[in-house]
N, C-alpha and C. Protein backbone atom coordinates (compact mmCIF):
# COMPACT_ATOMS: atom_id res chain seq x y z
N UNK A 1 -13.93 -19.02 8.51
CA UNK A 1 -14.46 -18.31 7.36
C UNK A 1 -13.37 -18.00 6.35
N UNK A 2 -12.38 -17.00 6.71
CA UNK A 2 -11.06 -17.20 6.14
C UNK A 2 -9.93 -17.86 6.41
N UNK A 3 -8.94 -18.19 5.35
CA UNK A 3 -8.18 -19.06 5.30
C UNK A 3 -6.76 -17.74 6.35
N UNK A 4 -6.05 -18.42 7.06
CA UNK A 4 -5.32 -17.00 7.72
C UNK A 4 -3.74 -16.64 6.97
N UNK A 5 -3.85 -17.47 5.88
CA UNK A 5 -2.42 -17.40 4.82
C UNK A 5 -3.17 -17.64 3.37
N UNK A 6 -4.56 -16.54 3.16
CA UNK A 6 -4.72 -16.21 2.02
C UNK A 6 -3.36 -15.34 0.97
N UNK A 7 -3.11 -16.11 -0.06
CA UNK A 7 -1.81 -15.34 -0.98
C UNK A 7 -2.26 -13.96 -1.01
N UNK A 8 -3.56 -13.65 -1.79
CA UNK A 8 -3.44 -12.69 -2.15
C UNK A 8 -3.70 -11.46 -0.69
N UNK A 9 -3.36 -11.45 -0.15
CA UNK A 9 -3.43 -10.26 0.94
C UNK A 9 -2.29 -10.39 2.09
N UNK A 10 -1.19 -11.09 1.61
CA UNK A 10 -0.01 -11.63 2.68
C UNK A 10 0.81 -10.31 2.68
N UNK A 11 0.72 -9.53 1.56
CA UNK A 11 1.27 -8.13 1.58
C UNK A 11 0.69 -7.41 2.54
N UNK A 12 -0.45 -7.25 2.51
CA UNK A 12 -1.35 -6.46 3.72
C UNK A 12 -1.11 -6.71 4.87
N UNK A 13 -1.26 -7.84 5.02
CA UNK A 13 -1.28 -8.71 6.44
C UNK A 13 -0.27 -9.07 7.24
N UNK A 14 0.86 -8.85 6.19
CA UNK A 14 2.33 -9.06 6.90
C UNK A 14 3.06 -8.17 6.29
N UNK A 15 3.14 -6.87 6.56
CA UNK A 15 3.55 -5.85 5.61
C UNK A 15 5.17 -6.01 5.66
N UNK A 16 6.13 -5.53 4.65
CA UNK A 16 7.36 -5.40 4.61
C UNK A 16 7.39 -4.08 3.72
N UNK A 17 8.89 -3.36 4.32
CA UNK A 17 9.17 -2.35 3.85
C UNK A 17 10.01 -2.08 2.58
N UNK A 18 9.63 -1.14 1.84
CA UNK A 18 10.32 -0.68 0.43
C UNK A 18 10.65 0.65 0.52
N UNK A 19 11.57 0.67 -0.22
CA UNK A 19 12.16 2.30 -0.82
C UNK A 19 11.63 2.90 -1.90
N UNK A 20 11.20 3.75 -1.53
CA UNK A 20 10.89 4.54 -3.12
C UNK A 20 11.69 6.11 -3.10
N UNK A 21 11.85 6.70 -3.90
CA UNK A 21 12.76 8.27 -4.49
C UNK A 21 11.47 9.00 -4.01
N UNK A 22 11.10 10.25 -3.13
CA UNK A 22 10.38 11.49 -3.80
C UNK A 22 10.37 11.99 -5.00
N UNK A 23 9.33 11.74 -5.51
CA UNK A 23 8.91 12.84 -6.41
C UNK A 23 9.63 14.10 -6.65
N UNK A 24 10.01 14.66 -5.99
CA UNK A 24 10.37 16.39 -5.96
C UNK A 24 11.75 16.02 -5.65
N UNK A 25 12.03 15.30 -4.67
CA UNK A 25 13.30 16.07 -3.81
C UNK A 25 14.55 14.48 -4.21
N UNK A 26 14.13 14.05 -4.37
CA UNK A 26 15.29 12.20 -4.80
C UNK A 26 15.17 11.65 -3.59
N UNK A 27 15.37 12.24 -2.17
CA UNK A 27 15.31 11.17 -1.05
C UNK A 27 14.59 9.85 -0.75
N UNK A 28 15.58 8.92 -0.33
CA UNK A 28 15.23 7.58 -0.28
C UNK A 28 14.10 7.48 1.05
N UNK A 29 12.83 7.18 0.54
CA UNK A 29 11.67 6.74 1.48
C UNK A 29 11.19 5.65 2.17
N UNK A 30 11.02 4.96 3.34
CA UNK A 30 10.45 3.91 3.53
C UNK A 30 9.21 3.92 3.28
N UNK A 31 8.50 2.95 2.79
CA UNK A 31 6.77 2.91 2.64
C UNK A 31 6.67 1.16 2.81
N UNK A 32 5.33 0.93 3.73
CA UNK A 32 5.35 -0.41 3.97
C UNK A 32 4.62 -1.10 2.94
N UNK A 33 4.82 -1.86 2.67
CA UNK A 33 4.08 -2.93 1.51
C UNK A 33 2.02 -2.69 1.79
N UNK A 34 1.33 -2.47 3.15
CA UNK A 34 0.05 -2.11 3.31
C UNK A 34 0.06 -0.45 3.41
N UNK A 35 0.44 0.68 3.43
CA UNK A 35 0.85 1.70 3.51
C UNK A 35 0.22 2.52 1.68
N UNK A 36 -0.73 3.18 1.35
CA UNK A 36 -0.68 3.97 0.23
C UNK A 36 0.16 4.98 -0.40
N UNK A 37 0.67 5.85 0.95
CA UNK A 37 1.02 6.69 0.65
C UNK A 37 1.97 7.36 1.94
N UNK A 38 3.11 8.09 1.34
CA UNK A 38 4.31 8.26 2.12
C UNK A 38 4.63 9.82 2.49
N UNK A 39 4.95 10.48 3.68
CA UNK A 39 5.35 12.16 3.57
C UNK A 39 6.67 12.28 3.55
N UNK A 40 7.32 12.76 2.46
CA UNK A 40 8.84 13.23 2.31
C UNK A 40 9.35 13.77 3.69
N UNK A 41 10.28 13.59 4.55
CA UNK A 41 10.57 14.29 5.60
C UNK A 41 11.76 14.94 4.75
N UNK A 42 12.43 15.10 3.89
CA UNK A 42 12.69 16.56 3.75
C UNK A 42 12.15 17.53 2.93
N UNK A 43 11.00 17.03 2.36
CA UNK A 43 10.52 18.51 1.77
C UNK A 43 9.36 18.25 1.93
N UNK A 44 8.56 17.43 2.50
CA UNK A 44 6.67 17.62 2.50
C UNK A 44 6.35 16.72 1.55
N UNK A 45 6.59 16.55 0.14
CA UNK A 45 5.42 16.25 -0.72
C UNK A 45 5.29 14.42 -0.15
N UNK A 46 4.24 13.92 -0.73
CA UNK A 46 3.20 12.88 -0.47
C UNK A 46 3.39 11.97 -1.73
N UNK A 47 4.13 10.86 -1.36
CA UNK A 47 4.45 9.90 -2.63
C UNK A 47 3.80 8.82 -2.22
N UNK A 48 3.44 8.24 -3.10
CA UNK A 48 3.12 6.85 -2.98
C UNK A 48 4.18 5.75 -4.03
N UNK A 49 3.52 4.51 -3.42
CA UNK A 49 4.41 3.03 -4.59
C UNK A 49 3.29 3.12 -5.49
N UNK A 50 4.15 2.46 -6.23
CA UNK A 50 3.36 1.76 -7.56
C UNK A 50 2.55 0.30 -6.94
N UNK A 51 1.24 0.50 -7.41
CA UNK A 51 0.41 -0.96 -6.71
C UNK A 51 -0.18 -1.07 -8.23
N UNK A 52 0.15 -2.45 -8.38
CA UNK A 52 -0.36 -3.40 -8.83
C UNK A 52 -1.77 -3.74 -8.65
N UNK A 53 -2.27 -4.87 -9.53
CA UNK A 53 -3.42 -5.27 -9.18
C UNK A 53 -3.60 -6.05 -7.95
N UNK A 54 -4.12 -6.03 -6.94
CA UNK A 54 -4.72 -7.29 -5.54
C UNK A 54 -5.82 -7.48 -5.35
N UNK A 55 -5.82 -8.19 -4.49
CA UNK A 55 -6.91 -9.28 -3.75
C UNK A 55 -8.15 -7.97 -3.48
N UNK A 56 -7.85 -6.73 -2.98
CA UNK A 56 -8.56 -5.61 -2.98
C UNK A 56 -9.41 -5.30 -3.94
N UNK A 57 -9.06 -5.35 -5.58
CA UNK A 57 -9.62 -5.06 -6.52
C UNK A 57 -10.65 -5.75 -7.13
N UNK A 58 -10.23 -7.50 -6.39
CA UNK A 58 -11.39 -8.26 -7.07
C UNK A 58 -11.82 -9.25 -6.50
N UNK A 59 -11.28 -9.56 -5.15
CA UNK A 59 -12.04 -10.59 -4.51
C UNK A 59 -13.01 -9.88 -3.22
N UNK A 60 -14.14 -10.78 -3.69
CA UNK A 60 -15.74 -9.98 -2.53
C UNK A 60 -15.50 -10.68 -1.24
N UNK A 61 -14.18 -10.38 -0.36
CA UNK A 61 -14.30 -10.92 1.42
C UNK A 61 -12.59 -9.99 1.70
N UNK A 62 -12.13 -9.23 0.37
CA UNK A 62 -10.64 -8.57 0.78
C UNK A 62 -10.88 -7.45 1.86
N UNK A 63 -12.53 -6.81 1.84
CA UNK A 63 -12.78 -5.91 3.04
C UNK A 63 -13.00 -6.42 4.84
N UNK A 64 -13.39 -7.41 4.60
CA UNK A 64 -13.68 -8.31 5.78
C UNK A 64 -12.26 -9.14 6.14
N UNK A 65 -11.30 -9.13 5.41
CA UNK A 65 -10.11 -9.88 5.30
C UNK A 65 -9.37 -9.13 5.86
N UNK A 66 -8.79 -7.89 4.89
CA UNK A 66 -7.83 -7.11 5.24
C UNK A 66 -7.91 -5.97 6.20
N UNK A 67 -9.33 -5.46 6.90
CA UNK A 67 -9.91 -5.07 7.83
C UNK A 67 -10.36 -3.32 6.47
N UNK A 68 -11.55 -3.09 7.14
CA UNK A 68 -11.89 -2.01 6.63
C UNK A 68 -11.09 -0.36 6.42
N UNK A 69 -10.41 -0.19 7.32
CA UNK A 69 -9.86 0.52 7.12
C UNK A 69 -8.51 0.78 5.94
N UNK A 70 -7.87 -0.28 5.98
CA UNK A 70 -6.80 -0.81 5.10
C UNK A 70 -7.41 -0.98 3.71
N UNK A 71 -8.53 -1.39 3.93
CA UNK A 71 -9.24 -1.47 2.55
C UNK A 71 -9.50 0.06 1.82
N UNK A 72 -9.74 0.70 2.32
CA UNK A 72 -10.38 2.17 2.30
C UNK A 72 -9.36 2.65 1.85
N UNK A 73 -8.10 2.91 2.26
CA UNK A 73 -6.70 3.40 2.33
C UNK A 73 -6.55 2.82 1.10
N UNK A 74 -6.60 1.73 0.72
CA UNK A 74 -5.83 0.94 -0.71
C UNK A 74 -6.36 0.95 -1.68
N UNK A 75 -8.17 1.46 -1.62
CA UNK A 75 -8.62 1.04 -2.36
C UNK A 75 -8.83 2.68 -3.66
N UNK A 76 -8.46 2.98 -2.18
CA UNK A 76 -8.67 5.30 -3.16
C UNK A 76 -7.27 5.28 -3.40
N UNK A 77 -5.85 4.71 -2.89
CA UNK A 77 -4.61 5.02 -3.32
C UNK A 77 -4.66 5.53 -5.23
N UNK A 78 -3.95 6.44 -4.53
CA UNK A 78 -3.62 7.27 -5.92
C UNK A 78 -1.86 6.71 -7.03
N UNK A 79 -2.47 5.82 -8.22
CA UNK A 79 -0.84 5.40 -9.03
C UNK A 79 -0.24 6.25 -9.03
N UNK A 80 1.25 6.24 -8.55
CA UNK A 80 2.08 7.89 -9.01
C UNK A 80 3.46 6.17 -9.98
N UNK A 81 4.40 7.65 -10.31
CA UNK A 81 4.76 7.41 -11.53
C UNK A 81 6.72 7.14 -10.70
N UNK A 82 6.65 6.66 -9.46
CA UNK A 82 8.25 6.50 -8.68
C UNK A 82 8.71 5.78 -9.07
């Protein structure tokens, strides 16, 4: 049904990790490439990456693809400004 090295969801599906700054505090964060959103371990607040447009936003099989839950998670992610 699906192809198993669809491009647009190779982020999801094979996640790799990035750095982003907190918001509040500057500390360097890991957040995984399928991941929305991140908790500062030294001060609490809740950052997320910057996401782009994906396979989530506009192709009708990215819920059945990328599994429902992941979809759900990516699809309410909130843009912040890191």
């Amino acid at each position: 049904m699906f192809k198993n090295s669809c491009p647009g969801s190779r982020e999801i599906k094979q996640p790799k990790p990035e750095e982003i700054r907190c918001r509040r505090c500057g500390e360097v964060l890991e957040i995984w490439s399928d991941e929305a959103e991140v908790k500062c371990k030294s001060c609490g607040e809740v950052n997320s990456r910057l996401r782009g447009p994906s396979c989530i936003d506009w192709c009708a099989f990215a819920k059945e693809c990328v599994g429902e839950d992941k979809y759900r998670k990516l699809k309410s992610a909130k843009v912040s400004k890191n």
